[in-house]
Protein backbone atom coordinates (compact mmCIF):
# COMPACT_ATOMS: atom_id res chain seq x y z
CA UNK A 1 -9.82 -9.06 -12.32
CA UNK A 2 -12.93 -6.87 -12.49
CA UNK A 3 -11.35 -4.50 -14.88
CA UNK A 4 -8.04 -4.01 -12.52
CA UNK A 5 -4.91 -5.02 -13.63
CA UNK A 6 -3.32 -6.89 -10.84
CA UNK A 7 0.41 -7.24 -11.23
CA UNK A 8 1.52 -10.47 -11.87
CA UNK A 9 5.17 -9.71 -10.60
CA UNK A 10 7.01 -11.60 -8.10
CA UNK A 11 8.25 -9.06 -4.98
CA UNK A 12 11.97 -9.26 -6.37
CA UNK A 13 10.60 -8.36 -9.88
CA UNK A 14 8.31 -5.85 -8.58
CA UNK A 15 11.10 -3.95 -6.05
CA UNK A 16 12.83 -4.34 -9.41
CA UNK A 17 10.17 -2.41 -11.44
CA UNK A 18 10.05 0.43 -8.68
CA UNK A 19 13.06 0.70 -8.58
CA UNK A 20 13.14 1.43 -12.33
CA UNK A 21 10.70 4.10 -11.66
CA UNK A 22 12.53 5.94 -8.88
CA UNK A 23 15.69 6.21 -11.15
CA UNK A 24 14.05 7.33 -14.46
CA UNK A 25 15.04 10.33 -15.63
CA UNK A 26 11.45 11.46 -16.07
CA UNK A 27 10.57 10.78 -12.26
CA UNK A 28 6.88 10.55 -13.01
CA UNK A 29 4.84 11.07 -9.98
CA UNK A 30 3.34 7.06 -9.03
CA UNK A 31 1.18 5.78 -7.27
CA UNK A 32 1.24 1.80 -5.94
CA UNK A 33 -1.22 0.30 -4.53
CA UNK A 34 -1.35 -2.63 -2.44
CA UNK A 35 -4.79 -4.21 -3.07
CA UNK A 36 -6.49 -6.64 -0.84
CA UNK A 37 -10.21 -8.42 -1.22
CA UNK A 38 -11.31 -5.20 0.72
CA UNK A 39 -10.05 -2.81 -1.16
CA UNK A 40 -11.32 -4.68 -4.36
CA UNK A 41 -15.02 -4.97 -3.23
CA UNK A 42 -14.83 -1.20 -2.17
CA UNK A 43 -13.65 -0.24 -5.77
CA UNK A 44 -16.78 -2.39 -7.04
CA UNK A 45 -19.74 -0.52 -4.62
CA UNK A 46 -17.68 2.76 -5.52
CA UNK A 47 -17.08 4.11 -8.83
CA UNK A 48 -14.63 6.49 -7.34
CA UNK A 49 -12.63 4.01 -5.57
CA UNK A 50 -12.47 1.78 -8.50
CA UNK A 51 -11.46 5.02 -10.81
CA UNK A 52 -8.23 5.36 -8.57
CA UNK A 53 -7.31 1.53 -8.51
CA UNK A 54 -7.32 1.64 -12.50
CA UNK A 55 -5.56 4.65 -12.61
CA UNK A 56 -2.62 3.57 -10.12
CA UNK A 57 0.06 3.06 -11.92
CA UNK A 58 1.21 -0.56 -10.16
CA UNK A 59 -1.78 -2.49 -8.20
CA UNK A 60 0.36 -5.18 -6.07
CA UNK A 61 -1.64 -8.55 -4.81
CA UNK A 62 -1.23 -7.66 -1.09
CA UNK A 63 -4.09 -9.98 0.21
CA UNK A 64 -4.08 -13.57 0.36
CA UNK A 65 -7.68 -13.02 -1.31
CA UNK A 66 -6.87 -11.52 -4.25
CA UNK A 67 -4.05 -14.14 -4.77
CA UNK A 68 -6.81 -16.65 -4.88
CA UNK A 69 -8.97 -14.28 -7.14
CA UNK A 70 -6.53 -14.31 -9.70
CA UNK A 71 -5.41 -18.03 -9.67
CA UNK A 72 -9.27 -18.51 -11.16
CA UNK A 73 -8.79 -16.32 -14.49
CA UNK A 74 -6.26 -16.51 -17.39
CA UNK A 75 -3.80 -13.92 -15.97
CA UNK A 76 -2.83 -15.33 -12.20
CA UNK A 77 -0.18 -13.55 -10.13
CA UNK A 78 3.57 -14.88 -9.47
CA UNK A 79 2.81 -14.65 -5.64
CA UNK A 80 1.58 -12.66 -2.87
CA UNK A 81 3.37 -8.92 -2.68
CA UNK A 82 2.74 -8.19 1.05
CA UNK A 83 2.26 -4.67 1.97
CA UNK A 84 5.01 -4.53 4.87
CA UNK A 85 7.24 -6.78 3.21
CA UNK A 86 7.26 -4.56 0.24
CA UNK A 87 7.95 -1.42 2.16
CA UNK A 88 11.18 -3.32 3.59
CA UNK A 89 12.29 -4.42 0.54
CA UNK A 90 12.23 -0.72 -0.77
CA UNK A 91 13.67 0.36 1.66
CA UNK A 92 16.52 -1.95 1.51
CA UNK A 93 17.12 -1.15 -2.17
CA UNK A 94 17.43 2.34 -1.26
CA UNK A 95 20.07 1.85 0.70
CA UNK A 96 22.49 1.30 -2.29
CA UNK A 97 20.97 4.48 -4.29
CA UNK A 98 20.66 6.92 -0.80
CA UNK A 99 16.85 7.25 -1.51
CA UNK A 100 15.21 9.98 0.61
CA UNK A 101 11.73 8.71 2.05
CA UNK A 102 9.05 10.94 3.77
CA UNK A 103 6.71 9.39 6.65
CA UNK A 104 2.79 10.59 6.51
CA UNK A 105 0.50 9.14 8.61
CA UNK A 106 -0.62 7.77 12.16
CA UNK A 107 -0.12 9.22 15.45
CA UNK A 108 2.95 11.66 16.62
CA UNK A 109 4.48 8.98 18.62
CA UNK A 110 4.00 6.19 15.68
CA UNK A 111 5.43 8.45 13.34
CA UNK A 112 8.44 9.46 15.60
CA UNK A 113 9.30 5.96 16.07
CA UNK A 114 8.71 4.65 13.11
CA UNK A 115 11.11 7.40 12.29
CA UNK A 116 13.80 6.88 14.27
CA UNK A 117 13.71 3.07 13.63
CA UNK A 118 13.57 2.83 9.66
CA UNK A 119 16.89 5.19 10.17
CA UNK A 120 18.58 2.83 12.53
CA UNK A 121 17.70 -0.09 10.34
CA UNK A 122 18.44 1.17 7.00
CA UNK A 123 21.13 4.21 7.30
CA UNK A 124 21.34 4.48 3.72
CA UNK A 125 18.32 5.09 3.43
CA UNK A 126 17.71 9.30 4.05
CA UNK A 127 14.50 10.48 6.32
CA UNK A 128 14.03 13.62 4.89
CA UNK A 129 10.30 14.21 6.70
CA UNK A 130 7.69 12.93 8.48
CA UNK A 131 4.08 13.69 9.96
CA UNK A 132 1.18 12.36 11.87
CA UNK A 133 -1.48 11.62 9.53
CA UNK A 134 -4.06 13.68 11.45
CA UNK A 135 -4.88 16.90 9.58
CA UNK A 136 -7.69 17.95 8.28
CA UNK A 137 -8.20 18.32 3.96
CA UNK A 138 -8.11 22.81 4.93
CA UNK A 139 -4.57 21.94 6.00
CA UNK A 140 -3.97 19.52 2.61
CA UNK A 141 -1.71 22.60 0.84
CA UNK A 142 0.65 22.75 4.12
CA UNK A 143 1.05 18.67 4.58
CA UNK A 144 1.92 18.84 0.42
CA UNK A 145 4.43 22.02 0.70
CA UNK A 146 6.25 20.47 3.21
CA UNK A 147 6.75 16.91 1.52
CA UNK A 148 7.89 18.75 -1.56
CA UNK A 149 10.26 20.98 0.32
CA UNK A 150 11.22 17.51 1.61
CA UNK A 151 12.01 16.93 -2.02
CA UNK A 152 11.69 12.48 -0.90
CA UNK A 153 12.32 10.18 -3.55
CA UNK A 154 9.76 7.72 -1.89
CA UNK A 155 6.69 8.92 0.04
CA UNK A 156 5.04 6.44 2.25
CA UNK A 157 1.37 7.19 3.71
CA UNK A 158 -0.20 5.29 6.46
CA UNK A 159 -4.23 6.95 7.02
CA UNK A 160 -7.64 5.47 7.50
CA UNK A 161 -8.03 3.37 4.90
CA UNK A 162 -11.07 5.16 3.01
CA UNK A 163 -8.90 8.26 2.83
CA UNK A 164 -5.26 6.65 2.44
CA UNK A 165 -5.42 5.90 -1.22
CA UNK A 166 -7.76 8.88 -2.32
CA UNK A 167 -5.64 11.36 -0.77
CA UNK A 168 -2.47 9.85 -2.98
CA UNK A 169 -4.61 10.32 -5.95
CA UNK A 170 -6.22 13.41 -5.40
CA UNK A 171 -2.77 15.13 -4.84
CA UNK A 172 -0.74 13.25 -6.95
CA UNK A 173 1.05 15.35 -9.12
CA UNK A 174 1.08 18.18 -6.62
CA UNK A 175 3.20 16.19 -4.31
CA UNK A 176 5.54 15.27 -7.80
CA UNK A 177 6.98 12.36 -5.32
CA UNK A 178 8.53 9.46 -8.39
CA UNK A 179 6.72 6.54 -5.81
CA UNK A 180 3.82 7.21 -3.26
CA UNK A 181 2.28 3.96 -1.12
CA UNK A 182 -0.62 3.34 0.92
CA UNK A 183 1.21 1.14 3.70
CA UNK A 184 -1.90 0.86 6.21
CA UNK A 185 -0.72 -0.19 9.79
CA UNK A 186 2.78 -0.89 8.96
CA UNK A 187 3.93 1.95 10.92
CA UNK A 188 2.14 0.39 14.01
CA UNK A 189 4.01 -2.55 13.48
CA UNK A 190 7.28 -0.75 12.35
CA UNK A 191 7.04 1.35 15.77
CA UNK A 192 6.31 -1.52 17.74
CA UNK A 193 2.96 -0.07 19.06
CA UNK A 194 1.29 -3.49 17.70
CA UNK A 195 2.42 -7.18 16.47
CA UNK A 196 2.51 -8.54 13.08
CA UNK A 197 0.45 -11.87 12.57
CA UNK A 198 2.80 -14.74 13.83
CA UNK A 199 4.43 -17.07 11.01
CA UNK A 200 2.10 -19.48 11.33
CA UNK A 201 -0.95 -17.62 10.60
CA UNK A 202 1.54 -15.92 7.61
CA UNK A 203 1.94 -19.52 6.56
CA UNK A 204 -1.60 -20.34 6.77
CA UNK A 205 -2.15 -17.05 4.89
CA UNK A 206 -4.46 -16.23 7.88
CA UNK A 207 -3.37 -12.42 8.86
CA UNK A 208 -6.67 -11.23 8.40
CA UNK A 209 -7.47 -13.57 10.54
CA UNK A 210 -4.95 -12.81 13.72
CA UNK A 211 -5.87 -8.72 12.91
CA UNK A 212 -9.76 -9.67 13.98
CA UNK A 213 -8.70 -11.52 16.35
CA UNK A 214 -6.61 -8.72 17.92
CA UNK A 215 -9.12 -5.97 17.11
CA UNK A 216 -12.51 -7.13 16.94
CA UNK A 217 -13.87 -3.72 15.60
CA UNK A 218 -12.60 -4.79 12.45
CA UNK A 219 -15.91 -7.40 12.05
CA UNK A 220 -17.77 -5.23 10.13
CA UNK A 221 -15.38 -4.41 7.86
CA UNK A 222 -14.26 -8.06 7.67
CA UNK A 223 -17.46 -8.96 6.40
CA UNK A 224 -16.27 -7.86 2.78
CA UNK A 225 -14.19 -11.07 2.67
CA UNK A 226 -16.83 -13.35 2.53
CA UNK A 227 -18.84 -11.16 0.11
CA UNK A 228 -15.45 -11.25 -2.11
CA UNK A 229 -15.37 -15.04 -2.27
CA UNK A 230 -18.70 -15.32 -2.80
CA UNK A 231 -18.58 -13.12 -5.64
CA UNK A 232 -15.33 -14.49 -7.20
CA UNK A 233 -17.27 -17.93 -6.80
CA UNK A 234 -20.04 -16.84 -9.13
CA UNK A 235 -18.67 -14.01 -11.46
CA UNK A 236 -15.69 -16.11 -12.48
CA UNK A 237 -16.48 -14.85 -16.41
CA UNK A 238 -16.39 -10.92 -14.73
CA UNK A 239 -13.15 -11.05 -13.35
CA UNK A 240 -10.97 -10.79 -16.39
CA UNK A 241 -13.07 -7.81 -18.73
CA UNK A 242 -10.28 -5.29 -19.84
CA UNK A 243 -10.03 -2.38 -18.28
């Protein structure tokens, strides 16, 4: 799709694959990205943006959009690999190998309760850190010294989403974390500071939808949605060039 190459794995198969990854002897610093119509249109107005999506080593279909994107070329996806669901799932596997996870991202109070619940709800599962995401890049060196002093098998960041994934990539192999994900607002959610979308818009695959909804703000970046279809509608023959 566009020179990315979406995974086609299931959420089973892909908590599968990560988990593969985590428990490699090489523990290869990763990056996974959950990738969403936004995301992708970003990548195409920014040669930047789209450097660090092909370089990611697992691109997940998060949104409902790029489901649909892919269902048009030769290579569509099992299903749709939700952000938050994903981060559950992990963190439910790592309760059978005692995976440590560091927290990086929203405010103090998100973070402390996002903190304090993931432990409650998977015990197994070690907290070894966590911070608010709001530092600036001078204090980069002392955010990445104390996630590796952390020593987390998993490192989950939740940050404005034009610096979220960038940050990840830029410090990648500094941090030397085996799996590192962009997980958005999930520690809103997670907290309980905010809702997810209701089932029925999740069944109607309308989440976008129910966030705009909620937070009007959003419009403008919301307008990349239609642009996406639009331009899946006419550049079918552009989506699958290899990277």
């Amino acid at each position: 799709m566009y020179g990315l190459q979406v995974s086609r794995l299931g959420m089973e198969d892909t908590v599968k694959y990560i988990t593969r990854i985590i428990q490699s002897e090489e523990r290869r610093p990763s990056q996974v990205i959950t990738a969403n119509p936004i995301m992708v249109m970003k990548a195409l107005e920014e040669p930047e943006y789209m450097k660090i999506m092909r370089e990611a080593e697992l691109l997940v279909p998060d949104g409902t959009g790029v489901v649909w994107a892919a269902a048009r070329t030769e290579t569509p996806v099992a299903e749709r690999v939700a952000g938050f669901d994903l981060l559950h799932e992990i963190m439910r596997a790592g309760e059978d190998y005692h995976w440590k996870v560091y927290l990086l991202g929203s405010t103090p109070e998100v973070i402390q309760a996002t903190a304090e619940r993931l432990h409650l709800q998977y015990p197994g599962v070690e907290i070894s850190g966590f911070r608010d995401g709001y530092f600036k890049p001078d204090q980069d060196a002392e955010v990445i010294a104390d996630i590796r002093r952390a020593d987390p098998d998993i490192l989950f960041v939740a940050r404005a989403a034009d610096t979220q994934e960038p940050w990840i990539a830029r410090y990648k192999e500094q941090l030397g974390v085996p799996l590192m994900m962009g997980v958005g607002g999930s520690f809103d959610v997670i907290s309980g500071k905010s809702k997810r979308a209701p089932k029925l818009f999740q069944k109607l695959r309308a989440e976008w939808l129910y966030r705009l909804l909620k937070e009007p703000t959003r419009a403008g970046r919301m307008l990349a949605l239609p642009k996406f279809v639009l331009k899946v509608v006419r550049d079918k023959e552009n989506m699958t060039k290899p990277r």
